[in-house]
N, C-alpha and C. Protein backbone atom coordinates (compact mmCIF):
# COMPACT_ATOMS: atom_id res chain seq x y z
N UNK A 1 0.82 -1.19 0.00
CA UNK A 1 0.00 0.00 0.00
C UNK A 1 0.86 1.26 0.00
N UNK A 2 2.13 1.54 0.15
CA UNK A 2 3.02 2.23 0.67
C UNK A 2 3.05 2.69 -0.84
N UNK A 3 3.43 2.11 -1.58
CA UNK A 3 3.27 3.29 -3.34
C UNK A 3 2.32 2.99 -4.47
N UNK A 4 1.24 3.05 -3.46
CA UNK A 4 -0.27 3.13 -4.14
C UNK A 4 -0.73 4.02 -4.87
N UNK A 5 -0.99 4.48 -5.84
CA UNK A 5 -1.42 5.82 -6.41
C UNK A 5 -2.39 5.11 -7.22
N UNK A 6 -3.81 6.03 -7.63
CA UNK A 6 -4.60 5.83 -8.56
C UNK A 6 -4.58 6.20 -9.89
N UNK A 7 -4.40 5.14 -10.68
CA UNK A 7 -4.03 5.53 -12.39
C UNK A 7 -5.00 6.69 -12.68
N UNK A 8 -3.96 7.72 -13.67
CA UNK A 8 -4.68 8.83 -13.86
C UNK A 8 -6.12 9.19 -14.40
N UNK A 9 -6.02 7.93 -15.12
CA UNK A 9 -7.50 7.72 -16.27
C UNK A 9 -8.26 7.99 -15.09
N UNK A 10 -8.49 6.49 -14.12
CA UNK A 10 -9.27 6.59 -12.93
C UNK A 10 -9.48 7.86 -12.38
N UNK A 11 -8.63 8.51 -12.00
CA UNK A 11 -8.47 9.76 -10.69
C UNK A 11 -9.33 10.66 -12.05
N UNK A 12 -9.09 11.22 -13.28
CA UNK A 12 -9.81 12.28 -14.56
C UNK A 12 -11.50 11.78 -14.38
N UNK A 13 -11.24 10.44 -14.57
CA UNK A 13 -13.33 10.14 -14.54
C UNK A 13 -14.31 9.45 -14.12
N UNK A 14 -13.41 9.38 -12.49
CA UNK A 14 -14.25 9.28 -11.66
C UNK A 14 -14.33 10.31 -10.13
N UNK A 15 -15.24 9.78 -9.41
CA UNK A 15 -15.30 11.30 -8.12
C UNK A 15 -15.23 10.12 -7.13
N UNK A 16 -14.31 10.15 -5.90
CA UNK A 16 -14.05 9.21 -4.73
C UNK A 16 -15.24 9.07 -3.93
N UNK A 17 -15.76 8.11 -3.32
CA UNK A 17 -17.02 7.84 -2.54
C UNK A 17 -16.50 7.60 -1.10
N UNK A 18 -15.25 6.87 -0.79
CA UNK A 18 -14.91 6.37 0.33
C UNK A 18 -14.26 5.29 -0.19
N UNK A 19 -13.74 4.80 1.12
CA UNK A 19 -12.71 3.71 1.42
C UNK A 19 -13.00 2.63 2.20
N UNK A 20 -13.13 1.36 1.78
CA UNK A 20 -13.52 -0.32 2.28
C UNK A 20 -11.89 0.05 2.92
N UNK A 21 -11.87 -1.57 3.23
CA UNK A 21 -11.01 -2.26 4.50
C UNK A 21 -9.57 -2.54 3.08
N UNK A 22 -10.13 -2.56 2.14
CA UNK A 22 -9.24 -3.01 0.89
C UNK A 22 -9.02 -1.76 -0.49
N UNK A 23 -10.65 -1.35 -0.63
CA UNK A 23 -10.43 -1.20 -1.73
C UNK A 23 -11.30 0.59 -1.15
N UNK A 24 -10.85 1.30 -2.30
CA UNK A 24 -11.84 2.46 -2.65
C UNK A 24 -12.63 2.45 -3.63
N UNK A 25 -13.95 2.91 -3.37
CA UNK A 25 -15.52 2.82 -3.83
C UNK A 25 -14.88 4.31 -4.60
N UNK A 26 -15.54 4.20 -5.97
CA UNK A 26 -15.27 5.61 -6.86
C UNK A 26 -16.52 5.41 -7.75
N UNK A 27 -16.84 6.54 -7.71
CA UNK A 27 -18.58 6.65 -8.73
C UNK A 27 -17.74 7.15 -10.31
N UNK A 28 -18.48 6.47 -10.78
CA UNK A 28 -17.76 6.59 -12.84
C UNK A 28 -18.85 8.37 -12.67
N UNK A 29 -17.90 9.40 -13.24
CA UNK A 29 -19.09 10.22 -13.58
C UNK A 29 -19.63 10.46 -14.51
N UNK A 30 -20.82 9.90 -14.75
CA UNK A 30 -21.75 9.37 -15.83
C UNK A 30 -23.02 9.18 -15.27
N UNK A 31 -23.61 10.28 -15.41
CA UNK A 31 -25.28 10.10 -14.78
C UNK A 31 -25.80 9.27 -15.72
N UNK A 32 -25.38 8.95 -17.15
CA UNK A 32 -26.19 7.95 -17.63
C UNK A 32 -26.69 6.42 -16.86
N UNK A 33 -25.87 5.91 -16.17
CA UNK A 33 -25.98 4.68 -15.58
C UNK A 33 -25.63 5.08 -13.87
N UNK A 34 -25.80 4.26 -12.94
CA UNK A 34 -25.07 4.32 -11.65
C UNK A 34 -23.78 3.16 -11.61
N UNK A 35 -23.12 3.93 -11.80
CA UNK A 35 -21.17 3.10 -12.05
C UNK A 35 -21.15 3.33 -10.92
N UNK A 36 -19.97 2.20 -10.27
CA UNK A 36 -18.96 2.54 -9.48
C UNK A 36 -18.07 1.20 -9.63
N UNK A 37 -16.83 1.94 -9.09
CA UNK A 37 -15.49 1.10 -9.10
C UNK A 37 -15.10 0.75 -7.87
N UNK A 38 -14.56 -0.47 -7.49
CA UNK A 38 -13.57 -0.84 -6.60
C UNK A 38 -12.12 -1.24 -6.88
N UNK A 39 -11.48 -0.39 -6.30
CA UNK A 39 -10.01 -0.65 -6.62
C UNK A 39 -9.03 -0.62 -5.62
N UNK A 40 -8.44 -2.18 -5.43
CA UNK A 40 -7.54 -2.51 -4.38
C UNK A 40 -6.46 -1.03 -3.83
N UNK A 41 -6.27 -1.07 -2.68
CA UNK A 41 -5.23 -0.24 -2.66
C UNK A 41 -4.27 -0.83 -2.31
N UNK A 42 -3.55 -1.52 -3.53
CA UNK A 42 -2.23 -2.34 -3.52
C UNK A 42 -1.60 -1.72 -4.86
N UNK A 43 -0.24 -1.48 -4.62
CA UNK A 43 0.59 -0.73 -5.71
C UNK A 43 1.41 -2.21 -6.98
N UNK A 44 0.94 -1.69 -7.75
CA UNK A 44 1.66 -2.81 -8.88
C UNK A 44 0.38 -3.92 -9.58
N UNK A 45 -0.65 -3.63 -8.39
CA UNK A 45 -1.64 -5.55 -8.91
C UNK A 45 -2.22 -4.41 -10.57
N UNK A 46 -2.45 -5.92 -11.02
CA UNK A 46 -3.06 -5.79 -12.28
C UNK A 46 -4.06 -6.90 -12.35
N UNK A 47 -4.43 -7.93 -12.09
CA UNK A 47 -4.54 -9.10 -11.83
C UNK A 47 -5.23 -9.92 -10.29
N UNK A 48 -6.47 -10.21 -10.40
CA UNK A 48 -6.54 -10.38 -8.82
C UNK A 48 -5.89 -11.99 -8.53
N UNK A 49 -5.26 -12.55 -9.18
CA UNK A 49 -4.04 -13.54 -8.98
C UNK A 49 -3.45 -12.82 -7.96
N UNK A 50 -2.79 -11.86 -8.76
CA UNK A 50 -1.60 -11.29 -8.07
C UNK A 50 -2.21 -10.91 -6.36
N UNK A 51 -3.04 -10.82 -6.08
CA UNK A 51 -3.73 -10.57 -4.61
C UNK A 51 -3.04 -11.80 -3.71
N UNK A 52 -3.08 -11.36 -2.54
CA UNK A 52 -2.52 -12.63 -1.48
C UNK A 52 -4.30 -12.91 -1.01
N UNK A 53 -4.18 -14.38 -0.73
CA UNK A 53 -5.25 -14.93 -0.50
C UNK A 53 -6.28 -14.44 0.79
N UNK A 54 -5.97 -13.47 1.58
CA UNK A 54 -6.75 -12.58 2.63
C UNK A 54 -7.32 -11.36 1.50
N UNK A 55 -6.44 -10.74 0.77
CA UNK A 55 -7.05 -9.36 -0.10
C UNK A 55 -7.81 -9.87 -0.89
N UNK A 56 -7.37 -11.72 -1.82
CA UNK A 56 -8.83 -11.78 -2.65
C UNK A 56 -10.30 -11.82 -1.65
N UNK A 57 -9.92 -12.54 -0.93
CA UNK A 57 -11.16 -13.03 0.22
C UNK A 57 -11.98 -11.65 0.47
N UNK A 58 -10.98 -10.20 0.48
CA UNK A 58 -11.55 -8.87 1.07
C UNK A 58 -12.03 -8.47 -0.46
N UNK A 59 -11.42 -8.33 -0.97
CA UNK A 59 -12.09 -8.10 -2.80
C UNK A 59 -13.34 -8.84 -3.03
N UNK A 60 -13.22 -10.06 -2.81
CA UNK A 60 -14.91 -10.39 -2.92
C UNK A 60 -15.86 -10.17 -2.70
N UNK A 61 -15.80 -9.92 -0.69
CA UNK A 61 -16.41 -9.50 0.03
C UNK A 61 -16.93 -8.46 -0.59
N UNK A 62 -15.98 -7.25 -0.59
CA UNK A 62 -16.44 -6.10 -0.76
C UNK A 62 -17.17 -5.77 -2.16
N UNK A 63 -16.99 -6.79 -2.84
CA UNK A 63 -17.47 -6.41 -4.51
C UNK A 63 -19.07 -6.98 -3.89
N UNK A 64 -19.24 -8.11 -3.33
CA UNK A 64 -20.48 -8.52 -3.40
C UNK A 64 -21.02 -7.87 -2.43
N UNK A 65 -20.58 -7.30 -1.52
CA UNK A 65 -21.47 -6.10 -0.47
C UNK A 65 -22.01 -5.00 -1.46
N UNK A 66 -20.97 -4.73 -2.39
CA UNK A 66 -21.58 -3.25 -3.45
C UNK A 66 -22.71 -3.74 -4.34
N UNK A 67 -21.87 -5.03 -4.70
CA UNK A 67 -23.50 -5.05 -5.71
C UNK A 67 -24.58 -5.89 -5.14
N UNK A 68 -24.54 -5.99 -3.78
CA UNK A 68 -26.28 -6.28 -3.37
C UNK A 68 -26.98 -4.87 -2.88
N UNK A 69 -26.00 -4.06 -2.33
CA UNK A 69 -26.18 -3.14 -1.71
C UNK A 69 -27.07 -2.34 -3.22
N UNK A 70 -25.91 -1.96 -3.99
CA UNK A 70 -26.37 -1.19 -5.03
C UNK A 70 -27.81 -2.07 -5.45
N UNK A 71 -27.61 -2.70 -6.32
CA UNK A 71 -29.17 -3.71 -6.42
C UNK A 71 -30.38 -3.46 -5.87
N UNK A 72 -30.45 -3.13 -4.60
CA UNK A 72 -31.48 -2.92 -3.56
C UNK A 72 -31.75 -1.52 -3.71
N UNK A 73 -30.44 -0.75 -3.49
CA UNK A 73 -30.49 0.84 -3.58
C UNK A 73 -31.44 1.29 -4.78
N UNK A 74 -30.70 0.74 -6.06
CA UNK A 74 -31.38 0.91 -7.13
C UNK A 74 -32.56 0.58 -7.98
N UNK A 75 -32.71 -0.90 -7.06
CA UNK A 75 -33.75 -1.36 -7.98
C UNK A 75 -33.55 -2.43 -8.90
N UNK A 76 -32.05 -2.41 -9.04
CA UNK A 76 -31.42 -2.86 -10.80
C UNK A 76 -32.06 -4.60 -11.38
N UNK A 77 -32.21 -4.11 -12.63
CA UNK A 77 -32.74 -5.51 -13.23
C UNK A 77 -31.08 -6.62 -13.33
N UNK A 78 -30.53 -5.66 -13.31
CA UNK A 78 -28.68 -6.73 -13.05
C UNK A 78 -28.30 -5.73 -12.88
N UNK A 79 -26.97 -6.55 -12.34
CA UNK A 79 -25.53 -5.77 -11.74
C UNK A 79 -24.88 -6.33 -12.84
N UNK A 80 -24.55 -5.54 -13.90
CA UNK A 80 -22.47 -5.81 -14.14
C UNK A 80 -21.36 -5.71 -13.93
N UNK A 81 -20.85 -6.88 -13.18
CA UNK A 81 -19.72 -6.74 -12.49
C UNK A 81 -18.39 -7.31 -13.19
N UNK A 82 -17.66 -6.25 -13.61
CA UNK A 82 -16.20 -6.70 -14.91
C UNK A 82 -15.06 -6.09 -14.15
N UNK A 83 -13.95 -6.86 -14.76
CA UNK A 83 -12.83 -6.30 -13.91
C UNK A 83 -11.79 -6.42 -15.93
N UNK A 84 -12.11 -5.71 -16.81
CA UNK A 84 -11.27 -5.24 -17.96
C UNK A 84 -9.91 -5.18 -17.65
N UNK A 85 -9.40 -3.93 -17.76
CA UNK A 85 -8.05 -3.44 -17.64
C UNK A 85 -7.60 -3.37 -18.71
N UNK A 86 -8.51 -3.40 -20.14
CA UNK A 86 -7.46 -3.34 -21.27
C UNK A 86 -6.85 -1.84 -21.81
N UNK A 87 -7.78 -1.01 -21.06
CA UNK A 87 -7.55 0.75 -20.86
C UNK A 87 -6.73 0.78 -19.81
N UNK A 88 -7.23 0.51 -18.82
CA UNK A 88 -6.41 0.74 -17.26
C UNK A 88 -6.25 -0.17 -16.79
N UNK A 89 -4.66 -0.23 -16.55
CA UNK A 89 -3.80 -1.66 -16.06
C UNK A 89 -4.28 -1.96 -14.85
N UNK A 90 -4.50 -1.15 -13.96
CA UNK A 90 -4.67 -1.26 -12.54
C UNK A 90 -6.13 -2.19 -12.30
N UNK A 91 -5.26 -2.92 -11.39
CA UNK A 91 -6.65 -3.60 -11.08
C UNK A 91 -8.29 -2.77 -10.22
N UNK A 92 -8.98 -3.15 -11.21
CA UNK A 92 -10.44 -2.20 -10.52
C UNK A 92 -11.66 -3.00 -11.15
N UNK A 93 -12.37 -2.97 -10.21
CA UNK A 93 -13.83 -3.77 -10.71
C UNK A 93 -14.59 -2.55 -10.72
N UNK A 94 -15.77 -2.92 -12.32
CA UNK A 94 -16.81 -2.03 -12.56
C UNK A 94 -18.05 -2.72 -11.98
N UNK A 95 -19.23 -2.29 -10.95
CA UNK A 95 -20.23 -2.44 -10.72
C UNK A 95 -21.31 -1.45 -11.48
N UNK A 96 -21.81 -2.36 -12.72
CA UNK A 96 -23.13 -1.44 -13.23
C UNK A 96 -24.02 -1.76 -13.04
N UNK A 97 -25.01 -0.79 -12.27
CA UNK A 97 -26.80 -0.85 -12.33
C UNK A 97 -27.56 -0.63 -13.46
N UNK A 98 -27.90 -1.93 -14.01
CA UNK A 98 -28.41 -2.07 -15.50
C UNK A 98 -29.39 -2.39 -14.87
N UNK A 99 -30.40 -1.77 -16.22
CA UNK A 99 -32.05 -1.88 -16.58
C UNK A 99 -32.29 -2.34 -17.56
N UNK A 100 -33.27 -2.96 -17.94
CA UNK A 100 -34.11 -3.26 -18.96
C UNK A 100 -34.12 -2.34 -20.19
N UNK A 101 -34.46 -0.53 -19.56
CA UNK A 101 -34.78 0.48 -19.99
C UNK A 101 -33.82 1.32 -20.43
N UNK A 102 -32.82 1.01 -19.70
CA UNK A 102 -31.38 2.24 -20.21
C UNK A 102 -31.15 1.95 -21.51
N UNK A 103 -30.58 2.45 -22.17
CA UNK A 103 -29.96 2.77 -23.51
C UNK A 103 -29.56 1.94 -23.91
N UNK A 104 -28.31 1.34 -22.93
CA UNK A 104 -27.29 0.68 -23.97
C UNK A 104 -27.72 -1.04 -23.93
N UNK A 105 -28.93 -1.15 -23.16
CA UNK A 105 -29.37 -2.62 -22.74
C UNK A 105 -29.91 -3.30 -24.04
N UNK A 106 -29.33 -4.44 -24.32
CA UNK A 106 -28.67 -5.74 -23.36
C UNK A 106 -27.14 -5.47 -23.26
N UNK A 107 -27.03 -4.75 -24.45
CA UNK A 107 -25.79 -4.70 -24.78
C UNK A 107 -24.62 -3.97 -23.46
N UNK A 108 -23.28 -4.11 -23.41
CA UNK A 108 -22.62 -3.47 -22.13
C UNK A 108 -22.32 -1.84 -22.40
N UNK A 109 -22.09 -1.03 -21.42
CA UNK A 109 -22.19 0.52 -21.19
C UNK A 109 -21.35 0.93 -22.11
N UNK A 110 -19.78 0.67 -21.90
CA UNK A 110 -19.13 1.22 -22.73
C UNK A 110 -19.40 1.10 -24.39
N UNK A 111 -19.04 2.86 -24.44
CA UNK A 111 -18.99 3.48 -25.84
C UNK A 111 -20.69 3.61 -26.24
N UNK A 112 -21.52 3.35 -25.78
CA UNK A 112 -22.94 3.41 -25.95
C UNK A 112 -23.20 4.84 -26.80
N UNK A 113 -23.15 5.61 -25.16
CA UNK A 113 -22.89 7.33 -25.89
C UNK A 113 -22.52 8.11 -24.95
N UNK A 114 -21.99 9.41 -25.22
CA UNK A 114 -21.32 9.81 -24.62
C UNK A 114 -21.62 10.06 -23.18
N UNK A 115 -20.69 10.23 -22.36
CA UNK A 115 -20.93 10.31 -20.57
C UNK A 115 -21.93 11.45 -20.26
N UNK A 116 -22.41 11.67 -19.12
CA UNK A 116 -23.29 12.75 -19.07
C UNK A 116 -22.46 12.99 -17.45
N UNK A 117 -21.97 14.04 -17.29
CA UNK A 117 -21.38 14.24 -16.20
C UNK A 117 -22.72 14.37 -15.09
N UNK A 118 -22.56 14.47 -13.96
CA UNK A 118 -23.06 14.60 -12.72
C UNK A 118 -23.17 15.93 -12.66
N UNK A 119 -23.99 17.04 -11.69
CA UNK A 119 -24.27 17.91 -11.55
C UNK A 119 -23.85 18.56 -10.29
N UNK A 120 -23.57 19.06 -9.71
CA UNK A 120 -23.01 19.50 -8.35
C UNK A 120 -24.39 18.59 -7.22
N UNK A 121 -25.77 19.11 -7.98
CA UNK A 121 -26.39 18.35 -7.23
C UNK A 121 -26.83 16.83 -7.10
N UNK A 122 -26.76 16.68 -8.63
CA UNK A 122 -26.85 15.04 -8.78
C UNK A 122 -25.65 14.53 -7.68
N UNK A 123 -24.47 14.62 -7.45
CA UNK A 123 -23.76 14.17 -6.82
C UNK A 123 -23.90 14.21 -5.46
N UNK A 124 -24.52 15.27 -4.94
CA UNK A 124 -25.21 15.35 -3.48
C UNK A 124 -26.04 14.41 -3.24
N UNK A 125 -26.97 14.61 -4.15
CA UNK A 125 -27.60 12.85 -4.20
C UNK A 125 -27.51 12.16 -4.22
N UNK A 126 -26.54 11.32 -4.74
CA UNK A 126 -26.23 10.39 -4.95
C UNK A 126 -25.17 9.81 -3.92
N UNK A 127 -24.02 10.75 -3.29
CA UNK A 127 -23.30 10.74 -2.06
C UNK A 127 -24.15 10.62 -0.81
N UNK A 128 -25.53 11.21 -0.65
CA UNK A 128 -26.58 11.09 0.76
C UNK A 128 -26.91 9.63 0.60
N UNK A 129 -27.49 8.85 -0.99
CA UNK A 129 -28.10 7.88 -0.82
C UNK A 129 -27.35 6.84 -0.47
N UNK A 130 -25.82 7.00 -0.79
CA UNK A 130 -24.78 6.02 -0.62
C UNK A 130 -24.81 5.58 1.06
N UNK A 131 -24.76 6.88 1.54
CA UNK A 131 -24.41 7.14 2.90
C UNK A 131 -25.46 6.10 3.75
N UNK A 132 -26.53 5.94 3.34
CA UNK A 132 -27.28 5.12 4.18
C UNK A 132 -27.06 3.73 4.06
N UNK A 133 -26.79 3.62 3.06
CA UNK A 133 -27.15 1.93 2.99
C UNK A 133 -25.29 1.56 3.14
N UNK A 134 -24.13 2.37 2.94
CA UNK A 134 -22.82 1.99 3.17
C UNK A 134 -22.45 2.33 4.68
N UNK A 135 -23.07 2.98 5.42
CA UNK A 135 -22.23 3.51 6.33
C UNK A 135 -21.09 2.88 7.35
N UNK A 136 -21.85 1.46 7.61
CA UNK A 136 -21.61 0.66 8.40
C UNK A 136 -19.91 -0.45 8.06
N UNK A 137 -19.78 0.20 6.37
CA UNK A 137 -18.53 -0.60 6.42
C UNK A 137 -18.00 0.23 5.34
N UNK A 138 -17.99 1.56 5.04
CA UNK A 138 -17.28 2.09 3.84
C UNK A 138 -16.57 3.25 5.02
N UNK A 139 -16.08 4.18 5.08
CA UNK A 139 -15.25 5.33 5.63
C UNK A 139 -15.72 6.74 4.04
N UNK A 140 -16.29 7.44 4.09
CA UNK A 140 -16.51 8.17 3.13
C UNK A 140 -15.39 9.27 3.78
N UNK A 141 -15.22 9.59 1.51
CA UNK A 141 -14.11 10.42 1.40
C UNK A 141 -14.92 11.71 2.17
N UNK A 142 -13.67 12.81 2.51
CA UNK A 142 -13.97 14.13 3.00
C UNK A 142 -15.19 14.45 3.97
């Protein structure tokens, strides 16, 4: 954890939510869908191989706490849960709240159309609703 930094792509387009026991929760900003990322704070992984067998155990955990949590929060007809990296090396899982109704359905988010940023207030919103249903095991940023 000692020379952890978040790849720049990450840190440009997304906004920090808080911090798990492992990983940091980051909202994609894209009001089109409800994104968010988890990404180990371990310096170098690319790969959840590369994890020691306590951080995968906490990576799981925490991926499947987000997407029941989110699920419920949202409503969602599915969660998509991908861990890519062919843009960004760093290891990070995408949790998407897919509908029936959104745009890019069945098909997956990326490249659909273009992002729709968040609003000063959409993000208030969306940071209060987090707050209830995470409180109990996330540490929110600021």
């Amino acid at each position: 954890m000692d020379d952890y930094q978040l790849d720049p792509q990450l840190s440009r387009d997304t906004l920090t939510v808080g911090e798990f026991p492992l990983c940091s929760l980051l909202l994609m900003n894209d009001s089109s869908y409800p994104w968010f990322i988890l990404v180990p704070r371990r310096a170098g992984v690319e790969e959840i191989f590369q994890l020691g067998n306590e951080d995968r155990q906490q990576l799981l955990w925490e991926s499947c706490y987000v997407s029941e949590k989110l699920k419920d929060l949202y409503s969602a007809n599915k969660m998509n849960v991908a861990a890519l990296g062919n843009m960004v090396r760093q290891l990070h899982l995408h949790h998407v709240v897919r509908y029936e109704s959104d745009a890019a359905w069945p098909a997956p988010v990326w490249g659909a159309a273009k992002a729709q940023p968040y609003t000063p207030e959409e993000i208030k919103e969306t940071l209060e609703r987090l707050k209830v249903v995470f409180t109990a095991h996330l540490e929110f940023a600021g």
